[in-house]
PDB file of N, CA and C in Angstrom:
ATOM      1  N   UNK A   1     136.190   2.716 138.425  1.00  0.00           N
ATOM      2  CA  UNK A   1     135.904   2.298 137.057  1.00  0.00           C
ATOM      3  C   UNK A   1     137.161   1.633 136.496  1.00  0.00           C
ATOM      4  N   UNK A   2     136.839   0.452 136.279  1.00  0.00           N
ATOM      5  CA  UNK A   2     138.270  -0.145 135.640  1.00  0.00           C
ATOM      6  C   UNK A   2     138.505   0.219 133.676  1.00  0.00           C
ATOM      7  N   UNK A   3     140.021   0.732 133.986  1.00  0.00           N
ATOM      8  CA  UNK A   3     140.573   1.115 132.704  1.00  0.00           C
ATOM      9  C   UNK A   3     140.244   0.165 131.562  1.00  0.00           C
ATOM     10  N   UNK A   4     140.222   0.339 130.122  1.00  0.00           N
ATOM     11  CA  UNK A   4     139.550  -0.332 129.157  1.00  0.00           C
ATOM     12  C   UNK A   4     141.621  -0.513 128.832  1.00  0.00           C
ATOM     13  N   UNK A   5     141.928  -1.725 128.921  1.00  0.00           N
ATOM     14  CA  UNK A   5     143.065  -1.957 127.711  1.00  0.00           C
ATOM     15  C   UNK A   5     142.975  -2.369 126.453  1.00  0.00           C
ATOM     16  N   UNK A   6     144.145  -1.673 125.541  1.00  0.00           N
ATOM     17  CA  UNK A   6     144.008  -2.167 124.424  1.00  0.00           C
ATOM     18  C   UNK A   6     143.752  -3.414 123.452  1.00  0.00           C
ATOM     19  N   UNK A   7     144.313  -4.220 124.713  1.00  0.00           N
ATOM     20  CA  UNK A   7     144.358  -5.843 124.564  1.00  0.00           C
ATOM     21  C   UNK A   7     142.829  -6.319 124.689  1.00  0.00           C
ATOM     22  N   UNK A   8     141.729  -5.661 124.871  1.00  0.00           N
ATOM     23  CA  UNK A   8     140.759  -5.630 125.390  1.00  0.00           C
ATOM     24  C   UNK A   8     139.295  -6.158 124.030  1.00  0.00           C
ATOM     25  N   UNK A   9     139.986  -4.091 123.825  1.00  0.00           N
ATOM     26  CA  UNK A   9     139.202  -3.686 122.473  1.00  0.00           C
ATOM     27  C   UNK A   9     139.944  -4.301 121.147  1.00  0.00           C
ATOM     28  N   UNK A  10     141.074  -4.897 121.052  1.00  0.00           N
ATOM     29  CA  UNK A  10     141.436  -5.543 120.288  1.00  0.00           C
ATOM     30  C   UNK A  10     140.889  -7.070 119.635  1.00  0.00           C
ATOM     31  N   UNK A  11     140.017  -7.562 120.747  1.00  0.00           N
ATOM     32  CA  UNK A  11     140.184  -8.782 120.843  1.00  0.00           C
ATOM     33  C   UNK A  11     138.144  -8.746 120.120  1.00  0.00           C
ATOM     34  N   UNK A  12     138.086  -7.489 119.866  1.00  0.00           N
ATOM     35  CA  UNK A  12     136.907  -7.526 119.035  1.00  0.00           C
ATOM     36  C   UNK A  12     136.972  -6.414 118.096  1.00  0.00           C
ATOM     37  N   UNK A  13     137.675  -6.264 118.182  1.00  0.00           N
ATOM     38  CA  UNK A  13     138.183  -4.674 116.693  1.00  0.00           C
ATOM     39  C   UNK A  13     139.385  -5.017 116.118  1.00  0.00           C
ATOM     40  N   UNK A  14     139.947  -6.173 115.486  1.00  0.00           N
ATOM     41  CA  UNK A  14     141.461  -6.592 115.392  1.00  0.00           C
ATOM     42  C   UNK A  14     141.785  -5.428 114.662  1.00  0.00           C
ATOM     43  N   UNK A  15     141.105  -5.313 113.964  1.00  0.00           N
ATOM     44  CA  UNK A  15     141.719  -4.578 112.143  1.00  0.00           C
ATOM     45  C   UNK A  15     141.928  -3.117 112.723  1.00  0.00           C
ATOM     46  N   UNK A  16     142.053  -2.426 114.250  1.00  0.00           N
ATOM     47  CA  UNK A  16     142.385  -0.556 114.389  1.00  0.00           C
ATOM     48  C   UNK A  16     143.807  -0.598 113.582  1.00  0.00           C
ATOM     49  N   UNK A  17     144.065   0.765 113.396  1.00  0.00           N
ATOM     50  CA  UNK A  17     144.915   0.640 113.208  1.00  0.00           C
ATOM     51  C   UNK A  17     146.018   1.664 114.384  1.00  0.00           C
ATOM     52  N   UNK A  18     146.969   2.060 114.495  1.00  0.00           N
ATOM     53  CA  UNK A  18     147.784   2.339 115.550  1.00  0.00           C
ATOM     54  C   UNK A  18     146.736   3.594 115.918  1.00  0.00           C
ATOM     55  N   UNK A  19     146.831   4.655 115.217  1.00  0.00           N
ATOM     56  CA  UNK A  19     145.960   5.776 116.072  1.00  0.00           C
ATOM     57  C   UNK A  19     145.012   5.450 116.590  1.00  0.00           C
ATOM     58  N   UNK A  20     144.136   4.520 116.136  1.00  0.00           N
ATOM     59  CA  UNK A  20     143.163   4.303 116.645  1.00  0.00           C
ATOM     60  C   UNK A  20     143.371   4.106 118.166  1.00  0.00           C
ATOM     61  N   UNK A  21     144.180   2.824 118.344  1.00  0.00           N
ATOM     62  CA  UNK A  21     144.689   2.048 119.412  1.00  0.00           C
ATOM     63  C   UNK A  21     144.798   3.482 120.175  1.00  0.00           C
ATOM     64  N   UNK A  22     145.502   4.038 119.876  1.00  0.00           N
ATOM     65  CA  UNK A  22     145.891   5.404 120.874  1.00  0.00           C
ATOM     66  C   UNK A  22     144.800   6.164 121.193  1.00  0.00           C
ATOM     67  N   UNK A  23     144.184   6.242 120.500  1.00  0.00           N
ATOM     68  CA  UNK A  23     142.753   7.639 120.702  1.00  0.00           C
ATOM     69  C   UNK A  23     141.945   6.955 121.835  1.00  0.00           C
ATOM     70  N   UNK A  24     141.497   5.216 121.641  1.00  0.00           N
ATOM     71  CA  UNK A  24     140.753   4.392 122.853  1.00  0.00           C
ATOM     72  C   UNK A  24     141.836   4.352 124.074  1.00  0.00           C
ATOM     73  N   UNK A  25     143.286   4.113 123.863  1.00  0.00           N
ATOM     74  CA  UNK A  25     143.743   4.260 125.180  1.00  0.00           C
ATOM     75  C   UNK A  25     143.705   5.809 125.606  1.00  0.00           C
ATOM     76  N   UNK A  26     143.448   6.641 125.241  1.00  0.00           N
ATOM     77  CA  UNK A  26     143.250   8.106 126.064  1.00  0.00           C
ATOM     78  C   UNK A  26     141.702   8.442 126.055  1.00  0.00           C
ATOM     79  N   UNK A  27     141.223   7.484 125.858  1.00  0.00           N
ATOM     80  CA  UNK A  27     139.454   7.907 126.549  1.00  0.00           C
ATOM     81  C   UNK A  27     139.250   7.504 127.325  1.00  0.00           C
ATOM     82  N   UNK A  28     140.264   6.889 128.402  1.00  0.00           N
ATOM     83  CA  UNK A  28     139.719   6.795 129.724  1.00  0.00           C
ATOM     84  C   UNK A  28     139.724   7.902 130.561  1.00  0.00           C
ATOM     85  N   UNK A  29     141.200   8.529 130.417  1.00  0.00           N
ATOM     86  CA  UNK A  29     141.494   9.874 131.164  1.00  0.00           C
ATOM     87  C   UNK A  29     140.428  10.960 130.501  1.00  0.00           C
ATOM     88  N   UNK A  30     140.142  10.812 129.368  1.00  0.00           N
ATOM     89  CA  UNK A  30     139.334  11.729 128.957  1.00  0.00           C
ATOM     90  C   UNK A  30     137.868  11.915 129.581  1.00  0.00           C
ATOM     91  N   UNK A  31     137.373  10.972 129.823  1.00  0.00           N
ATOM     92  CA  UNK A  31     136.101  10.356 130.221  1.00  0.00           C
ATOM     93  C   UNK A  31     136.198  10.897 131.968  1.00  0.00           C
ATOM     94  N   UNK A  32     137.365  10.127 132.403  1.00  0.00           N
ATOM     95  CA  UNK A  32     137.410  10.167 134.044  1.00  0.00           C
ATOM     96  C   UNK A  32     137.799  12.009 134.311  1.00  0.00           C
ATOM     97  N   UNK A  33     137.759  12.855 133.750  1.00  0.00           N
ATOM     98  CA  UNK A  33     138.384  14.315 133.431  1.00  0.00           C
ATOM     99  C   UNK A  33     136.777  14.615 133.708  1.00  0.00           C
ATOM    100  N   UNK A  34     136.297  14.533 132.741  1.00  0.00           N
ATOM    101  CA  UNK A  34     134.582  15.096 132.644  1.00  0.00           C
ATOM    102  C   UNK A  34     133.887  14.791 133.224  1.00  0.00           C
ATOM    103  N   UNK A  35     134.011  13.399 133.709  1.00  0.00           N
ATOM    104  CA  UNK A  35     132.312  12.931 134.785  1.00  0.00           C
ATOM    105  C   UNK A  35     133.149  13.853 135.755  1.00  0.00           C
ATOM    106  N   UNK A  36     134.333  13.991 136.402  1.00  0.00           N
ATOM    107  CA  UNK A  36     134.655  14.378 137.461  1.00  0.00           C
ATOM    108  C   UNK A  36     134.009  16.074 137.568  1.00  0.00           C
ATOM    109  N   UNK A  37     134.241  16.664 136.004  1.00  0.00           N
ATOM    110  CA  UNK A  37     134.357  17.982 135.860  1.00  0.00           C
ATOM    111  C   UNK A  37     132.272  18.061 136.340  1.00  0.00           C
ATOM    112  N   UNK A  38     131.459  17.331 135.464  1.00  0.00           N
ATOM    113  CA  UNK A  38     129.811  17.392 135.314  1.00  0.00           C
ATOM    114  C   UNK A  38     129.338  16.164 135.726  1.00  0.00           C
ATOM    115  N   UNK A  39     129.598  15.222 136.374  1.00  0.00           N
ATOM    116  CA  UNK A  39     129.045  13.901 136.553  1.00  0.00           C
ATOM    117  C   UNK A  39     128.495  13.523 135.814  1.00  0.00           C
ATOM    118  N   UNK A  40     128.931  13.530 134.349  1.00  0.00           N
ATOM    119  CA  UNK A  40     127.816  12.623 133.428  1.00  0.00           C
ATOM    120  C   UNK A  40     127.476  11.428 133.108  1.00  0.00           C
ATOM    121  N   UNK A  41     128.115  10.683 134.580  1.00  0.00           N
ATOM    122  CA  UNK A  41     127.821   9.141 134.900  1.00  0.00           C
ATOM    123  C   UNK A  41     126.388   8.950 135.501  1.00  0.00           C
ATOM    124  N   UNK A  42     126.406   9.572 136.117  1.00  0.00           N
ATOM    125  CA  UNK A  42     125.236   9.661 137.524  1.00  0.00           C
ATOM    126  C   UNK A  42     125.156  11.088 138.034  1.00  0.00           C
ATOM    127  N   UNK A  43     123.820  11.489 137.538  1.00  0.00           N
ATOM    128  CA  UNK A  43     123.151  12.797 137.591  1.00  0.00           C
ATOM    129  C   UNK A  43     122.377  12.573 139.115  1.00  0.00           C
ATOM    130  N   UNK A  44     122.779  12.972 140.050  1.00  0.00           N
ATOM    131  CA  UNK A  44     122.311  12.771 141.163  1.00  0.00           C
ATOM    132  C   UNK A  44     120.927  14.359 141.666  1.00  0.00           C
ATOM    133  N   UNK A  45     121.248  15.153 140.661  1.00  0.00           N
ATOM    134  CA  UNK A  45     120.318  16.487 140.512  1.00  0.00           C
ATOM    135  C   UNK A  45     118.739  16.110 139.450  1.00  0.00           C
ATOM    136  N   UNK A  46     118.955  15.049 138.934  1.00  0.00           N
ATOM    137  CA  UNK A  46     117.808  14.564 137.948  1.00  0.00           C
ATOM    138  C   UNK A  46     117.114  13.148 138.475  1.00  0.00           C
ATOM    139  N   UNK A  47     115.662  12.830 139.087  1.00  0.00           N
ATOM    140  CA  UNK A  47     115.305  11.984 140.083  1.00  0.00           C
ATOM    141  C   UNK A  47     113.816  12.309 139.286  1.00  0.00           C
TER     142      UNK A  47
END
């Protein structure tokens, strides 16, 4: 899964302001933490 940069979400959210910027750069690790922990990408138990 490729990382989301700030330069990214900026370039359609100009106006975050710094925390913001920070809270989206730590939802990747946050995100890649949990599918790992429950796979809540792809439920391979639900068909």
């Amino acid at each position: 899964m490729p990382e989301v940069r700030p330069e990214i979400i900026l370039k359609y959210f100009p106006d975050l302001s710094e925390k913001q910027i920070s809270q989206f750069s730590q939802l990747f690790d946050l995100y890649s933490f949990w599918n790992a922990q429950i796979n809540v990408i792809s439920r391979k138990d639900i068909e």
